[in-house]
C-alpha atoms as a PDB file:
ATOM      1  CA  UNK A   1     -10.960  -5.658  11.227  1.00  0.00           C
ATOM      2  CA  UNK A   2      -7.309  -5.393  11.753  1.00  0.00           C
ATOM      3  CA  UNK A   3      -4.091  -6.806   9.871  1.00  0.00           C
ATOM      4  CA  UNK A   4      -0.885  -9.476  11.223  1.00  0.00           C
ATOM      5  CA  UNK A   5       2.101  -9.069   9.597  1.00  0.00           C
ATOM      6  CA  UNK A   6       4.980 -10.383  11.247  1.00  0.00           C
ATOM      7  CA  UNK A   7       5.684  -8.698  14.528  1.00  0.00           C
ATOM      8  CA  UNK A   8       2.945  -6.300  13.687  1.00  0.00           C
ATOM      9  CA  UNK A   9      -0.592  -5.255  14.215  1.00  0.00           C
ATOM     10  CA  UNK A  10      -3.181  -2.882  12.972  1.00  0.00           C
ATOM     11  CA  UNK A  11      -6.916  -3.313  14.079  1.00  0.00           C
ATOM     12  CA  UNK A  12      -9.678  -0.481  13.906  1.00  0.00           C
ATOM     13  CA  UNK A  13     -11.166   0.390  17.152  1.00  0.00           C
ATOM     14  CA  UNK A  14     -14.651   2.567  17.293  1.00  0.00           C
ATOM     15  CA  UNK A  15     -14.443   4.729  20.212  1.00  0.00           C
ATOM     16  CA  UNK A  16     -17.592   7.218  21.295  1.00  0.00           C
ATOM     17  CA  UNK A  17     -17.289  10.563  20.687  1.00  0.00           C
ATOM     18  CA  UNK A  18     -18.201  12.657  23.894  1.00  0.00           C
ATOM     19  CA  UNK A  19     -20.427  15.412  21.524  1.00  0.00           C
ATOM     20  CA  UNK A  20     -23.015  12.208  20.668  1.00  0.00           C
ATOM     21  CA  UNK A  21     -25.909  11.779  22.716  1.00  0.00           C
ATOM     22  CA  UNK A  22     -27.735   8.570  24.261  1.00  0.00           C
ATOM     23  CA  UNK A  23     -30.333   8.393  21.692  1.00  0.00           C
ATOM     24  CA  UNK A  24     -27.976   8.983  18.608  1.00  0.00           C
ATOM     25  CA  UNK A  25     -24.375   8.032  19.979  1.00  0.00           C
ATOM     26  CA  UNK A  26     -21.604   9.124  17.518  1.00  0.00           C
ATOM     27  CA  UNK A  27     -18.280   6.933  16.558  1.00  0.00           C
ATOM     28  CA  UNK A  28     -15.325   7.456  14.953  1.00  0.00           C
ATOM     29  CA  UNK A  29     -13.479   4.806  13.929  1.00  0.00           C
ATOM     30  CA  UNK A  30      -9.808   5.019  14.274  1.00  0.00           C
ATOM     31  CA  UNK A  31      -6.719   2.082  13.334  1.00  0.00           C
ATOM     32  CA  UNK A  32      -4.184   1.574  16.636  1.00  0.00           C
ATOM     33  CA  UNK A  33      -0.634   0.037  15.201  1.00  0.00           C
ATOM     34  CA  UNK A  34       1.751  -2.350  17.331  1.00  0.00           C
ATOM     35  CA  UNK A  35       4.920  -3.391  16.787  1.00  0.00           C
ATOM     36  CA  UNK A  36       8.183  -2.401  14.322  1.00  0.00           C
ATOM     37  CA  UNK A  37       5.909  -1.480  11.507  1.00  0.00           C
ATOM     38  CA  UNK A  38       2.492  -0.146  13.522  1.00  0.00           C
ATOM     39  CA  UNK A  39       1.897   3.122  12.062  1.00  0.00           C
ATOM     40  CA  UNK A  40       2.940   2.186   8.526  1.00  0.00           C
ATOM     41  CA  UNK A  41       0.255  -0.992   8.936  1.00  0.00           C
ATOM     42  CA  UNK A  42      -2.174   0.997  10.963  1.00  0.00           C
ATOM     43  CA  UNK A  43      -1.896   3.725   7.710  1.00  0.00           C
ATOM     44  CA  UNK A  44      -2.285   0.558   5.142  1.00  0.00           C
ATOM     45  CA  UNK A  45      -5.680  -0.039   7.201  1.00  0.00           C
ATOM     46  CA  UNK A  46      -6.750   3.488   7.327  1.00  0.00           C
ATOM     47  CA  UNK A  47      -6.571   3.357   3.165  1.00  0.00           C
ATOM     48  CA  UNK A  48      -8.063   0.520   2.655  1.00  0.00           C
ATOM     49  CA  UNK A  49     -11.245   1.656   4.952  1.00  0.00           C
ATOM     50  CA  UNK A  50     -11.335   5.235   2.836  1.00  0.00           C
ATOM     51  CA  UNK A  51     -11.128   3.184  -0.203  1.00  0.00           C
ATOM     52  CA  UNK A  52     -13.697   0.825   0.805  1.00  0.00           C
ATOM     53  CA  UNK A  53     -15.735   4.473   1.542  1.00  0.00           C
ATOM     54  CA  UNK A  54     -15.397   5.768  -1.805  1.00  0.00           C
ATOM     55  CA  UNK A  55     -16.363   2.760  -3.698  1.00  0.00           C
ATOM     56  CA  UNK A  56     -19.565   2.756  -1.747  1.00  0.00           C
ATOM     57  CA  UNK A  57     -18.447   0.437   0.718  1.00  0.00           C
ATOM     58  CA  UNK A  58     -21.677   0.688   2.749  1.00  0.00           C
ATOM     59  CA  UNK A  59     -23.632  -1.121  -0.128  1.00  0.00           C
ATOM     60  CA  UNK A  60     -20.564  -4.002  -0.298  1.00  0.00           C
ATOM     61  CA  UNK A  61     -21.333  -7.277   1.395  1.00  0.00           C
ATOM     62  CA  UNK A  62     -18.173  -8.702   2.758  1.00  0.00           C
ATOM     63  CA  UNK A  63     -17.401 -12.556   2.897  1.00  0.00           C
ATOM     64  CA  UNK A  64     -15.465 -13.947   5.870  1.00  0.00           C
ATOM     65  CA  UNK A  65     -13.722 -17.077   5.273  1.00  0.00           C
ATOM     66  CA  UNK A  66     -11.386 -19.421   7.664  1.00  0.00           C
ATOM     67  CA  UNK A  67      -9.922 -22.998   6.033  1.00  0.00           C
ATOM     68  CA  UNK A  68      -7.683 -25.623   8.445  1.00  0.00           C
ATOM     69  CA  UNK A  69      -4.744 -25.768   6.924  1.00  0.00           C
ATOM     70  CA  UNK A  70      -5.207 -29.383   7.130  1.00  0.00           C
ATOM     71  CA  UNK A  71      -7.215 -29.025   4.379  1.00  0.00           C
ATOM     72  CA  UNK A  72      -4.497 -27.275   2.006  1.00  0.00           C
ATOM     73  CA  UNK A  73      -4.304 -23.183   2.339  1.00  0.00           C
ATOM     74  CA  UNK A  74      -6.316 -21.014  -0.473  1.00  0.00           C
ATOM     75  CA  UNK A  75      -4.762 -18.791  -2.956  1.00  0.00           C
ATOM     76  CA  UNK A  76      -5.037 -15.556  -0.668  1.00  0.00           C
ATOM     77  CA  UNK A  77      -4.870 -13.189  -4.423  1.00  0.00           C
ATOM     78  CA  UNK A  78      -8.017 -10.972  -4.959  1.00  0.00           C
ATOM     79  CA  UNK A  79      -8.879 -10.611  -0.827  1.00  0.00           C
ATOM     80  CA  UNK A  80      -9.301  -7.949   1.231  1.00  0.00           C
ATOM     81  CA  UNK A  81      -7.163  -8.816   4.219  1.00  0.00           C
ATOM     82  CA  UNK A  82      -5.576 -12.647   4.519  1.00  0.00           C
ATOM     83  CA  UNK A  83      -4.693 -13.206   7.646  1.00  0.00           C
ATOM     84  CA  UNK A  84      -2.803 -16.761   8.128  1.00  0.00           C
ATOM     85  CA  UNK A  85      -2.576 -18.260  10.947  1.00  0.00           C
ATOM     86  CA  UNK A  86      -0.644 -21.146  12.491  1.00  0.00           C
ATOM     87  CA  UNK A  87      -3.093 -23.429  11.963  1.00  0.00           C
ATOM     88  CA  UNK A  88      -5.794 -21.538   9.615  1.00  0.00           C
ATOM     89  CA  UNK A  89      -5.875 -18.847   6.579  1.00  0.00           C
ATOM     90  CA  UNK A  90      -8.999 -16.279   7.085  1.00  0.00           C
ATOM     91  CA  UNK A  91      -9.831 -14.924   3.965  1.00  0.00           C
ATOM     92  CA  UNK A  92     -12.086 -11.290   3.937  1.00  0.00           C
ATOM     93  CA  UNK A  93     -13.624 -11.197   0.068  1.00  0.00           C
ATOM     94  CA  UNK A  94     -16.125  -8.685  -0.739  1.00  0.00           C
ATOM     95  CA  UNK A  95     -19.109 -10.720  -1.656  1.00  0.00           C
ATOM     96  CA  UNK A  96     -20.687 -11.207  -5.076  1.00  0.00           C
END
């Protein structure tokens, strides 16, 4: 998952953690920023994932959708992330 705005960008990144094990690996997952705004985007992505966590985001279904803008961009209100692109809008919804 990460966010594009402007000249900046947040993604989340899962590295190992060395005290896991090869049967049971553990992870952390951590947001990396880029750019003029990185670590005020990378903390925007970081609230939305604890937020996500205490609305019991591990029951949430997530919907993933990407539309051409030749076919007209969708209202991006009520999303998760909206990421547009050049030639595309990808829209993250939580699914119903």
């Amino acid at each position: 998952m990460g966010i594009v705005e402007g000249g900046t960008l947040a993604y989340l990144t899962t590295p190992p953690l060395s005290a896991g094990n090869a049967a049971m690996p553990s992870y952390e997952i951590t947001a990396c920023g880029y750019g003029p705004q990185g670590a005020e985007l990378a903390a925007r992505l970081v609230e939305r994932v604890l937020a996500w966590d205490r609305d019991g985001g591990q029951e949430v279904r997530l919907w993933i959708e990407a539309h051409s803008a030749d076919a007209g961009l969708p209202e991006a209100s009520g999303v998760l992330p909206a990421v547009d692109k050049q030639d595309s809008r990808v829209l993250v919804r939580v699914a119903k």
